[in-house]
Each structure stands twice: as structure tokens, then as C-alpha cells.
Protein backbone atom coordinates (compact mmCIF):
# COMPACT_ATOMS: atom_id res chain seq x y z
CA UNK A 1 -25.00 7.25 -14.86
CA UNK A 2 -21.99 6.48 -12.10
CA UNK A 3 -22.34 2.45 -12.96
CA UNK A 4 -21.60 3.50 -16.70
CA UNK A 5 -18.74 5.81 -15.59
CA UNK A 6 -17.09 3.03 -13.31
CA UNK A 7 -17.59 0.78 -16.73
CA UNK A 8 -16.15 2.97 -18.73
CA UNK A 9 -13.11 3.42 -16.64
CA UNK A 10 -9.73 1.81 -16.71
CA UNK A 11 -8.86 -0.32 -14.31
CA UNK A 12 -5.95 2.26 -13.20
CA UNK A 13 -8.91 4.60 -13.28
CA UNK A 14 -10.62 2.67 -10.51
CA UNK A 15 -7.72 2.13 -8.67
CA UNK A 16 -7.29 5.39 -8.48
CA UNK A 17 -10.75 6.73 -7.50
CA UNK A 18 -9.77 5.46 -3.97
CA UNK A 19 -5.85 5.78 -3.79
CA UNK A 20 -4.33 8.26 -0.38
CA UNK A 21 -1.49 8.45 -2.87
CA UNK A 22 -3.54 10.77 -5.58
CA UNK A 23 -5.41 12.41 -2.96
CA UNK A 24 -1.86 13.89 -1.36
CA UNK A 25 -0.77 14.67 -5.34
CA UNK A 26 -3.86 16.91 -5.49
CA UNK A 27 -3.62 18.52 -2.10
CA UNK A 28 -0.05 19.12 -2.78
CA UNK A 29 -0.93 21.13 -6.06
CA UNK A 30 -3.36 22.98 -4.33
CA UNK A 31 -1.14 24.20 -1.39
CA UNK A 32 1.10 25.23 -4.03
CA UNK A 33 -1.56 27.12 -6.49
CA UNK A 34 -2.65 28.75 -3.20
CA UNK A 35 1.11 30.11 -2.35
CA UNK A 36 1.00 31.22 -6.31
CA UNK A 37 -1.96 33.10 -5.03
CA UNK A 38 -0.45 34.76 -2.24
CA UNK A 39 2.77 35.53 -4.00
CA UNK A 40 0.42 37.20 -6.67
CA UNK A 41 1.42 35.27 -9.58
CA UNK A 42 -0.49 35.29 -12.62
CA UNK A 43 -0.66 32.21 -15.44
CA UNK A 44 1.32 34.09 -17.42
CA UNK A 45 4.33 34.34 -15.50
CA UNK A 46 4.29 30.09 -14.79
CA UNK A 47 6.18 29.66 -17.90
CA UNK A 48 8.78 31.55 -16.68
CA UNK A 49 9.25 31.93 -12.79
CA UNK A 50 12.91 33.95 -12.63
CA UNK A 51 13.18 33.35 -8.94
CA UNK A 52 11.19 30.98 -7.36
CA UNK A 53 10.45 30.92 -3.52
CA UNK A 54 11.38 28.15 -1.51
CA UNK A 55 8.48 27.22 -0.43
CA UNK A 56 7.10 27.05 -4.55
CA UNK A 57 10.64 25.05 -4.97
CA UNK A 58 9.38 22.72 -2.22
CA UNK A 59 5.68 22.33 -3.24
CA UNK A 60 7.09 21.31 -6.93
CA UNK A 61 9.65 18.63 -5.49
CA UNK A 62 6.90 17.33 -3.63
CA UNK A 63 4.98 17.21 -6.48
CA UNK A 64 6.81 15.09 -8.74
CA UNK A 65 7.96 13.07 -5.88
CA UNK A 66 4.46 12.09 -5.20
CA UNK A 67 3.64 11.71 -8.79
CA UNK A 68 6.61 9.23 -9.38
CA UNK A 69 5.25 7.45 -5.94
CA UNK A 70 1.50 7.20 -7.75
CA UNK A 71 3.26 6.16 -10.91
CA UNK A 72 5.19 3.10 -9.00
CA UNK A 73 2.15 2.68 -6.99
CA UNK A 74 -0.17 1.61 -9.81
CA UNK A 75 2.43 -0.48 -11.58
CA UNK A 76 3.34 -2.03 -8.30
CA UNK A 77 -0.25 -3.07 -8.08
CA UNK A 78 0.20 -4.82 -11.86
CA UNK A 79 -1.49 -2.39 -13.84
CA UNK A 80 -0.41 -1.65 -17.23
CA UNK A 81 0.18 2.08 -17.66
CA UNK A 82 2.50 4.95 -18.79
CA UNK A 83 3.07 8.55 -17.39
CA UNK A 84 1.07 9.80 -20.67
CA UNK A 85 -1.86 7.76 -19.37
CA UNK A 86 -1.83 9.19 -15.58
CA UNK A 87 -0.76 12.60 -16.81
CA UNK A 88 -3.92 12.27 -19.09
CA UNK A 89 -6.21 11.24 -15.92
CA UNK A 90 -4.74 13.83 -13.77
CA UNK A 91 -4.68 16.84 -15.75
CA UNK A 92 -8.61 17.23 -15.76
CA UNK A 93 -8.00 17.45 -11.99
CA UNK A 94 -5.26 19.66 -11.69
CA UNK A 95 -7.10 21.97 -14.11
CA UNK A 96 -10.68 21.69 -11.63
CA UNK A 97 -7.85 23.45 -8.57
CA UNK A 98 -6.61 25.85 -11.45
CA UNK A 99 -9.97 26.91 -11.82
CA UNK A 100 -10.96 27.48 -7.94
CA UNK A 101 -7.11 28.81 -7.26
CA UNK A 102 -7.37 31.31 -10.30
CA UNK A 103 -4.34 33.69 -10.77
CA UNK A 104 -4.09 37.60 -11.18
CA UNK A 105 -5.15 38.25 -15.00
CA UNK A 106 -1.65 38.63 -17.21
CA UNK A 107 -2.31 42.43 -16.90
CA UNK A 108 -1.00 42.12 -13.39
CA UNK A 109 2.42 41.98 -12.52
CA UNK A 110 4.31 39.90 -9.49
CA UNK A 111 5.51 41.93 -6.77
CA UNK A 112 9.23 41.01 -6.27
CA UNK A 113 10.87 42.58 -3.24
CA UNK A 114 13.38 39.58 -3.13
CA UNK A 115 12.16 39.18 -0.07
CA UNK A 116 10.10 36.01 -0.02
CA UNK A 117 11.09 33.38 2.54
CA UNK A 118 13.02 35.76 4.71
């Protein structure tokens, strides 16, 4: 079965399978779900964050820094791709860490003492 997923994959895809560049993308994200964690966020409260820590503010600048590196990374290497295409492969991942980081139920609401970072 792993020859006919290698087959199956896009060249980006295999690329990829090996690249340092993803592997700091994905530690990144989990550093930051794990901070989420500790701050006691729950899912719920993602799509809105009213005051965001600075350390959350510098895990998500990280974040799409090292995404825009992968991005011009692969098509430095030649490959043809698009950010739908590696937001498509790395979503699946990104969901694996949501599901090992989970985050207080929407029932539960985020402490704020305003006093994170300080």
C-alpha cells in the first residue's frame, strides 16, 4: 500500500514528504494550538479572538511566514502549484494536531484577566 500512495501523489506531494520547511510549519501550529490550550481557548472562540496574546500574535506571524517560505520553496524547486493546492495538502495535517491539541468544549469560556504576557 505505501508504493501506491507515493504513486498516487503529486510530485509537490513527494517533495514535501521530506521538506525541514513543512516540518517547522507543523511544529509551529502545534506550539501555537498548545498556547490555545493553556490560555483555555475553545474552537469556538478562534473565529473571533478580541485580544490576542503576544505570544498567539507571534506563533500566527510565524505561521504564515513559514507557509509563504514552503510556498516559494516548492515553486523555487519548479513545481507547478497554487496556495489552494498546499492549503489542500496541509489542512489534513493541521487538522491530525487539532485533534491531539483539542480545545475546551464551546460551553467553556476563556479566562481573560488582561493579564497574559505580563
Amino acid at each position: 500500500m505505501g508504493v501506491l500512495y507515493l504513486y498516487n501523489m503529486k510530485p509537490f506531494e513527494k517533495f514535501l514528504e521530506h521538506s525541514s520547511f513543512l516540518r517547522e510549519l507543523l511544529d509551529n501550529y502545534l506550539e501555537l494550538r498548545i498556547h490555545l490550550q493553556e490560555e483555555g481557548y475553545s474552537q469556538e472562540e478562534l473565529e473571533r479572538v478580541i485580544r490576542p496574546t503576544m505570544t498567539m500574535m507571534r506563533l500566527r506571524e510565524e505561521f504564515i511566514s513559514k507557509k509563504n517560505a514552503l510556498f516559494k520553496q516548492i515553486k523555487d524547486y519548479g513545481f507547478e502549484i497554487n496556495q489552494g493546492e498546499l492549503t489542500e495538502y496541509i489542512q489534513p495535517l493541521l487538522n491530525k494536531i487539532d485533534e491531539i491539541t483539542p480545545l475546551k468544549d464551546g460551553d467553556n469560556k476563556r479566562r481573560n484577566q488582561r493579564d497574559e504576557d505580563y
